[in-house]
Protein backbone atom coordinates (compact mmCIF):
# COMPACT_ATOMS: atom_id res chain seq x y z
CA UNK A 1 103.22 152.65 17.85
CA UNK A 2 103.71 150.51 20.78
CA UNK A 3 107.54 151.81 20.70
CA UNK A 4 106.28 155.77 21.28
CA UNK A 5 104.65 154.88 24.30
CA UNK A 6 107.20 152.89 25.14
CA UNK A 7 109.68 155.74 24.68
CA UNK A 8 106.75 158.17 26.47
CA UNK A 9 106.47 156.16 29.60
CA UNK A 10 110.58 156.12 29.42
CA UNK A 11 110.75 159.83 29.78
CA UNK A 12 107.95 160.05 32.19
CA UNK A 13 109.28 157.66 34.36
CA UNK A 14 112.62 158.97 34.44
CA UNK A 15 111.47 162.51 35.59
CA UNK A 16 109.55 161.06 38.37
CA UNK A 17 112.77 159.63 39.58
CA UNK A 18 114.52 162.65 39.55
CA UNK A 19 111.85 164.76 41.04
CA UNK A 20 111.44 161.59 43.61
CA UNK A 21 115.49 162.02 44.39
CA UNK A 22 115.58 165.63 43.89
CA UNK A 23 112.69 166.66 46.18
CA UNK A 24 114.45 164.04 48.31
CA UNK A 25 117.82 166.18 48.70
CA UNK A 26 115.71 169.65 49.25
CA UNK A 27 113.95 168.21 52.04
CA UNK A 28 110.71 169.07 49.87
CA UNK A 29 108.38 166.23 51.42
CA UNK A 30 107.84 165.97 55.38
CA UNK A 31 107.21 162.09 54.94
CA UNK A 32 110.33 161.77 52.59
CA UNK A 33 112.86 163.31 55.10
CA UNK A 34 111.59 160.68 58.43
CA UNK A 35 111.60 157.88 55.87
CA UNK A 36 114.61 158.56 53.42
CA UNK A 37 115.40 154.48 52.83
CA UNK A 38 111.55 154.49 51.29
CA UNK A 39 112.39 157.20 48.78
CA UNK A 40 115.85 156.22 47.60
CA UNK A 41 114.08 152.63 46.81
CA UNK A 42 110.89 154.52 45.38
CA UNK A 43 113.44 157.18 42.96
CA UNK A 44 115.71 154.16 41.93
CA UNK A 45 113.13 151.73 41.06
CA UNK A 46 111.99 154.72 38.85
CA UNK A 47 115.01 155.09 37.29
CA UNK A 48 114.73 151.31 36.66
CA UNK A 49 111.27 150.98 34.80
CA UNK A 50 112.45 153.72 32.83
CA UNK A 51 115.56 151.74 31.62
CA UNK A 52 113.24 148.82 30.98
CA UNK A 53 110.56 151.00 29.25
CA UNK A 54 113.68 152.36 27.15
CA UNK A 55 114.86 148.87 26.40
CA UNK A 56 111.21 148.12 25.16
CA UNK A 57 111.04 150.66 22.85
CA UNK A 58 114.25 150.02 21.84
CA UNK A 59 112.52 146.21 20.85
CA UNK A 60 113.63 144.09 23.27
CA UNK A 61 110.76 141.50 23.48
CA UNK A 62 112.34 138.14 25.14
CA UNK A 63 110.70 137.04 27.92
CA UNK A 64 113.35 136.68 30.54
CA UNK A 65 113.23 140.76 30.07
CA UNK A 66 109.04 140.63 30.62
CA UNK A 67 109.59 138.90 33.89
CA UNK A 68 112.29 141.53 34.97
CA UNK A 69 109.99 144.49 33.83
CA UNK A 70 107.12 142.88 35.59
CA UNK A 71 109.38 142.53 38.91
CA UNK A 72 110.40 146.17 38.82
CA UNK A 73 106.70 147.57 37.98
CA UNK A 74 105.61 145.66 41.68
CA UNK A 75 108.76 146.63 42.91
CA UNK A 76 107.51 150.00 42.69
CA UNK A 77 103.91 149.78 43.05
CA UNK A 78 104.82 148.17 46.40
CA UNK A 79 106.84 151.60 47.14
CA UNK A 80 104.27 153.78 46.33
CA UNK A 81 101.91 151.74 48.64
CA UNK A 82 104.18 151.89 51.23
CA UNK A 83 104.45 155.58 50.99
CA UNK A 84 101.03 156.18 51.27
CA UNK A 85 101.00 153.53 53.96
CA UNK A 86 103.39 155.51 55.78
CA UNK A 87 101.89 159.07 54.75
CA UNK A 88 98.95 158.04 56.19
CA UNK A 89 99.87 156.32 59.57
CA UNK A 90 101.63 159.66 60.17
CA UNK A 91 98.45 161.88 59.56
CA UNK A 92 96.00 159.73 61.40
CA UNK A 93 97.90 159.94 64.70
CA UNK A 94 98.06 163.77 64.13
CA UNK A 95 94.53 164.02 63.87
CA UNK A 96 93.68 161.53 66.10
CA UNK A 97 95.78 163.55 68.56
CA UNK A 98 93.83 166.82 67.80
């Protein structure tokens, strides 16, 4: 069971990545085009918790590996919070300028 989700959270995590990088290129999101270095970190480290979730369900249990997924998951937690971070500094001043 635990190697479904596993393989779940692999594909679900890999299309964030792409939509990250992809949404990137288009110039989709205002914040993404000033901060471009945020959002080729946050789309990579996607890409890699979706190899580790893949190499999980796959069965790969040693615990060197646990400490390496456990780096990349607040590798991009950290990225996310920085985006909103950074989202949100933005906005304030705009309304604060109103």
């Amino acid at each position: 069971m635990m190697g479904w989700l596993y393989g779940v959270a692999s594909t679900v995590e890999f299309a964030l990545g792409t939509l990250i990088l992809v949404g990137l290129f288009n110039d989709v999101w205002q914040t993404a085009v000033k901060s471009k270095g945020l959002f080729w970190a946050l789309g990579w480290s996607a890409y890699a918790m979706s190899f580790c979730s893949f190499l999980k369900a796959m069965g790969d249990t040693s615990p060197v590996f646990d400490v390496v997924t456990g780096s990349v998951q607040i590798l991009f937690h950290a990225l996310v919070l920085s985006y909103v971070t950074v989202y949100m500094v933005e906005h304030w001043g705009r309304d604060n300028a109103r």
